[in-house]
Protein backbone atom coordinates (compact mmCIF):
# COMPACT_ATOMS: atom_id res chain seq x y z
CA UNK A 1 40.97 137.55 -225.11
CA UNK A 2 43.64 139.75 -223.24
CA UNK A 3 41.05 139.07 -219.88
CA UNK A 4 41.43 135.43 -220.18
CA UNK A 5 44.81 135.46 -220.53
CA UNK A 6 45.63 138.30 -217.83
CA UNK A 7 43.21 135.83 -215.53
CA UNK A 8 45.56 132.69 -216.39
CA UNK A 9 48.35 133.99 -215.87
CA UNK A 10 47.07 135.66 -212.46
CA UNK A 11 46.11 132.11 -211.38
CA UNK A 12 49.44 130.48 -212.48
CA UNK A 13 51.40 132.89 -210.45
CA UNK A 14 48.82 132.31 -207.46
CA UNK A 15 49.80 128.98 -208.05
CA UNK A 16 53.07 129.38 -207.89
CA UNK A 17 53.05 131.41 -205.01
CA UNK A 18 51.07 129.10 -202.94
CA UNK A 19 53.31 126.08 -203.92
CA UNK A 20 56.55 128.69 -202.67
CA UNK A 21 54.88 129.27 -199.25
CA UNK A 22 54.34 125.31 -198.66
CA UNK A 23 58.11 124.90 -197.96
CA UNK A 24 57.77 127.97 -194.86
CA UNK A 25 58.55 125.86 -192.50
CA UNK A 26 60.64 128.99 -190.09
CA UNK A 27 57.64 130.52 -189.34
CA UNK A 28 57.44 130.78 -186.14
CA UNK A 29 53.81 132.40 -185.95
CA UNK A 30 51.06 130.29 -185.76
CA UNK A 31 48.05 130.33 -188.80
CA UNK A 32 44.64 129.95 -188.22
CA UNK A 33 44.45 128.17 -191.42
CA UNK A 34 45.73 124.52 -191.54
CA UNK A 35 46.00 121.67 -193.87
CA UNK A 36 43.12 118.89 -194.28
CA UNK A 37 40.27 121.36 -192.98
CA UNK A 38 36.90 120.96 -194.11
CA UNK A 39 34.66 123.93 -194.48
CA UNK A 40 31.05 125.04 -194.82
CA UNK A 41 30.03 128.45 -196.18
CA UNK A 42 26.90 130.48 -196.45
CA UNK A 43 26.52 133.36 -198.57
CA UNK A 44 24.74 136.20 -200.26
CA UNK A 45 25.63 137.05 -203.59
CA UNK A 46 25.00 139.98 -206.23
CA UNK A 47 25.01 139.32 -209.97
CA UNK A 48 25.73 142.32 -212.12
CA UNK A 49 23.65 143.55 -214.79
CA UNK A 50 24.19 141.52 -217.63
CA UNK A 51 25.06 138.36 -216.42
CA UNK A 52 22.65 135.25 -217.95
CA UNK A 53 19.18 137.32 -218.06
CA UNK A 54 20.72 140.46 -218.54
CA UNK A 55 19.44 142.48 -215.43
CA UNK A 56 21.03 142.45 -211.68
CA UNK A 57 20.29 140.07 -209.15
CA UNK A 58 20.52 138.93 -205.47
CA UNK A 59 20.86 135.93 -204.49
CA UNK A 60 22.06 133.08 -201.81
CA UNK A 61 24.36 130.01 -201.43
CA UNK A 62 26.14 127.24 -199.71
CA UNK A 63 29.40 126.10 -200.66
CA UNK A 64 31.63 122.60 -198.92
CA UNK A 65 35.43 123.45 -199.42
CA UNK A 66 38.35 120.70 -198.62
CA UNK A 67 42.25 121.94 -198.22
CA UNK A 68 44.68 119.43 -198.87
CA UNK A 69 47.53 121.63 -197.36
CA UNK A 70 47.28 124.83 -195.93
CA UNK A 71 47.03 126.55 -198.96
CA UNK A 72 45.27 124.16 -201.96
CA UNK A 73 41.71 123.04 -201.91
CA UNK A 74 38.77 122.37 -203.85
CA UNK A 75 35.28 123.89 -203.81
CA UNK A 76 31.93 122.68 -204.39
CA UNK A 77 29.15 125.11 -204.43
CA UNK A 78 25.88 126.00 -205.16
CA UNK A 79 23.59 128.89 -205.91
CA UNK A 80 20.07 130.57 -206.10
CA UNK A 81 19.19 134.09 -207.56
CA UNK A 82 15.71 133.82 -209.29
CA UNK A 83 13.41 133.17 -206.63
CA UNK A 84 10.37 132.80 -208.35
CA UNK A 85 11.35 129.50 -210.57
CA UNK A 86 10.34 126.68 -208.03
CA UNK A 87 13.67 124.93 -208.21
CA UNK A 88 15.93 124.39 -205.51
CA UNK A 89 18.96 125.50 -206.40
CA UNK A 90 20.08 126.67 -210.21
CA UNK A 91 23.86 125.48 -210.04
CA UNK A 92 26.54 123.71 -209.03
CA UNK A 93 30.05 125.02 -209.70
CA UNK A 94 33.75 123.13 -208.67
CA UNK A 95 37.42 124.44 -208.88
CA UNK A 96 40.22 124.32 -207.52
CA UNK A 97 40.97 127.35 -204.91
CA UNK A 98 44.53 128.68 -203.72
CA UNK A 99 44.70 130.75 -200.70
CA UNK A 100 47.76 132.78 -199.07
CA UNK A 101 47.66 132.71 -195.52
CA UNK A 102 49.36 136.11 -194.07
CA UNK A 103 51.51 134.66 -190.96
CA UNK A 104 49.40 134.70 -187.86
CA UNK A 105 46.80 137.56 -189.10
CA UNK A 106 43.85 136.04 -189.89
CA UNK A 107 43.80 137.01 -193.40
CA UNK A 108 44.04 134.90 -196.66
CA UNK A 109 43.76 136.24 -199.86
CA UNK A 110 42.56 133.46 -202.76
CA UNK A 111 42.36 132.70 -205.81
CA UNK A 112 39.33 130.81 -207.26
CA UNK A 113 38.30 129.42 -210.82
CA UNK A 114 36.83 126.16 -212.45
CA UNK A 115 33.87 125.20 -214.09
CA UNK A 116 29.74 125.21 -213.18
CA UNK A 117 26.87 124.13 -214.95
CA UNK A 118 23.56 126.22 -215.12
CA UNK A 119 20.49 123.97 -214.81
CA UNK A 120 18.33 127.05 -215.43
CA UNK A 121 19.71 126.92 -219.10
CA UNK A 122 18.88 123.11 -220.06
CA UNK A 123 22.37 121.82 -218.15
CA UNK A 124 25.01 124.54 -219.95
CA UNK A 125 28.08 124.81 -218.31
CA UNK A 126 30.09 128.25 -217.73
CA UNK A 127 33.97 128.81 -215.67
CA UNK A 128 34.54 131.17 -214.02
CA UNK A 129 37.91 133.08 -211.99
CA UNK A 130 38.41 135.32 -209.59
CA UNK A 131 39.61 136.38 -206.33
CA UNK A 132 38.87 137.43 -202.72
CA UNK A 133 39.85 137.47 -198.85
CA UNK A 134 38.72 135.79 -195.87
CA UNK A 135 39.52 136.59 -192.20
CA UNK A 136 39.77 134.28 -189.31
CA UNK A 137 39.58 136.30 -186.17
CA UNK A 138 41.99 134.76 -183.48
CA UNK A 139 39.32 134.84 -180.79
CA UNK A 140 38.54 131.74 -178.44
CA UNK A 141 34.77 131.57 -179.53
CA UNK A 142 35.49 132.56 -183.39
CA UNK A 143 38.66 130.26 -184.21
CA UNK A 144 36.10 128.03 -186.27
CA UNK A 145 34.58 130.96 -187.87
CA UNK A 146 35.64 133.61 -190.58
CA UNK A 147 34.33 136.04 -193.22
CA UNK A 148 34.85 136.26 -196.48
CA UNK A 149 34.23 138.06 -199.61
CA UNK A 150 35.14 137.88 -203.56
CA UNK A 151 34.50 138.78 -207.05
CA UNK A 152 33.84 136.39 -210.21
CA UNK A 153 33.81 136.77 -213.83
CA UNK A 154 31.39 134.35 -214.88
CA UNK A 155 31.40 133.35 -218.75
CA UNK A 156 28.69 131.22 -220.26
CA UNK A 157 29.42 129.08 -223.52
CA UNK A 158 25.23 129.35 -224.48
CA UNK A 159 25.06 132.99 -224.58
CA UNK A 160 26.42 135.73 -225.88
CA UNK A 161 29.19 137.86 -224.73
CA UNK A 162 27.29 140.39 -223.24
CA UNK A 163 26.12 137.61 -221.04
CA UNK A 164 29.13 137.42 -219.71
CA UNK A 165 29.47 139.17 -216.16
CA UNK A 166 30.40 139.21 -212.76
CA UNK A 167 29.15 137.59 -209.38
CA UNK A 168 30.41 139.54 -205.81
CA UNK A 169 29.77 137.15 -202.84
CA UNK A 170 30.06 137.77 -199.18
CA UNK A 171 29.10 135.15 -196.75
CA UNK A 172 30.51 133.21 -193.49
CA UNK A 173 33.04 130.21 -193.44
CA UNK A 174 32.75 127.67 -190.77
CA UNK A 175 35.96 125.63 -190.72
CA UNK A 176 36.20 121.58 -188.88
């Protein structure tokens, strides 16, 4: 109980944050992050021992993220880490995400969380939260292009709480 309630009140101040850095309008450095961008992501991902069948796993996904402003979006993504089950992908997750552009550096932490549904598991649903970083690298031919990597604590309503666990993802962005 005190995780879920340390993670809430993580995301509210996120929140808060990211609502306090819309009104920066002094700034004279220029993001690499902007307001109604559209992005595409592919990445691996490592489930921790524990999680859903209760050893580690690797895995792969996609992910289609919209930002409304320069720091609020929402995420749409899917994922794969038993490879041997014949179907094409085993979820499909959405949530809101909150990032924090650091002036001109290329770097954004965020803050991610919301709600997915396991079709593995006769359509159960889990939430997860969490956090990570991306960086946009300020070059000509990368502008479009960043990496990024984060941590979730995935918990499932159909199993136990040793079931419970975390997902680490690392993958590339490509923003339009």
């Amino acid at each position: 109980m005190k995780f879920i309630r340390t993670a809430v009140l993580a995301f509210i101040a996120m929140f808060a944050l990211a609502f306090g850095a819309l009104g920066d309008t002094n700034s004279l450095s220029v993001s690499p992050y902007k307001a109604k961008e559209f992005a595409i992501s592919t990445y691996g991902t490592y489930q921790a021992s524990g999680a859903v069948t209760g050893d580690s796993q690797w895995g792969a996904g996609i992910q289609a993220d919209y930002f409304l402003t320069k720091n609020i979006g929402v995420s749409l993504a899917t994922s794969k880490n038993r490879f041997d089950d014949g179907a094409f992908f085993q979820n499909l997750a959405i949530g809101p995400v909150i990032r924090l552009p650091i002036k001109d550096t290329g770097f954004a932490p965020y803050a991610l969380g919301g709600i997915g549904f396991d079709f593995d598991h006769q359509n159960d649903r889990y939430y997860y939260a969490g956090g990570g970083i991306e960086y946009r690298p300020q070059l000509s031919f990368t502008k479009h292009v960043s990496v990024f990597t984060d941590a979730q604590y995935q918990w499932r309503d159909y199993l136990p709480a040793n079931g419970n666990g975390v997902v680490v993802r690392a993958g590339l962005r490509w923003t339009f």
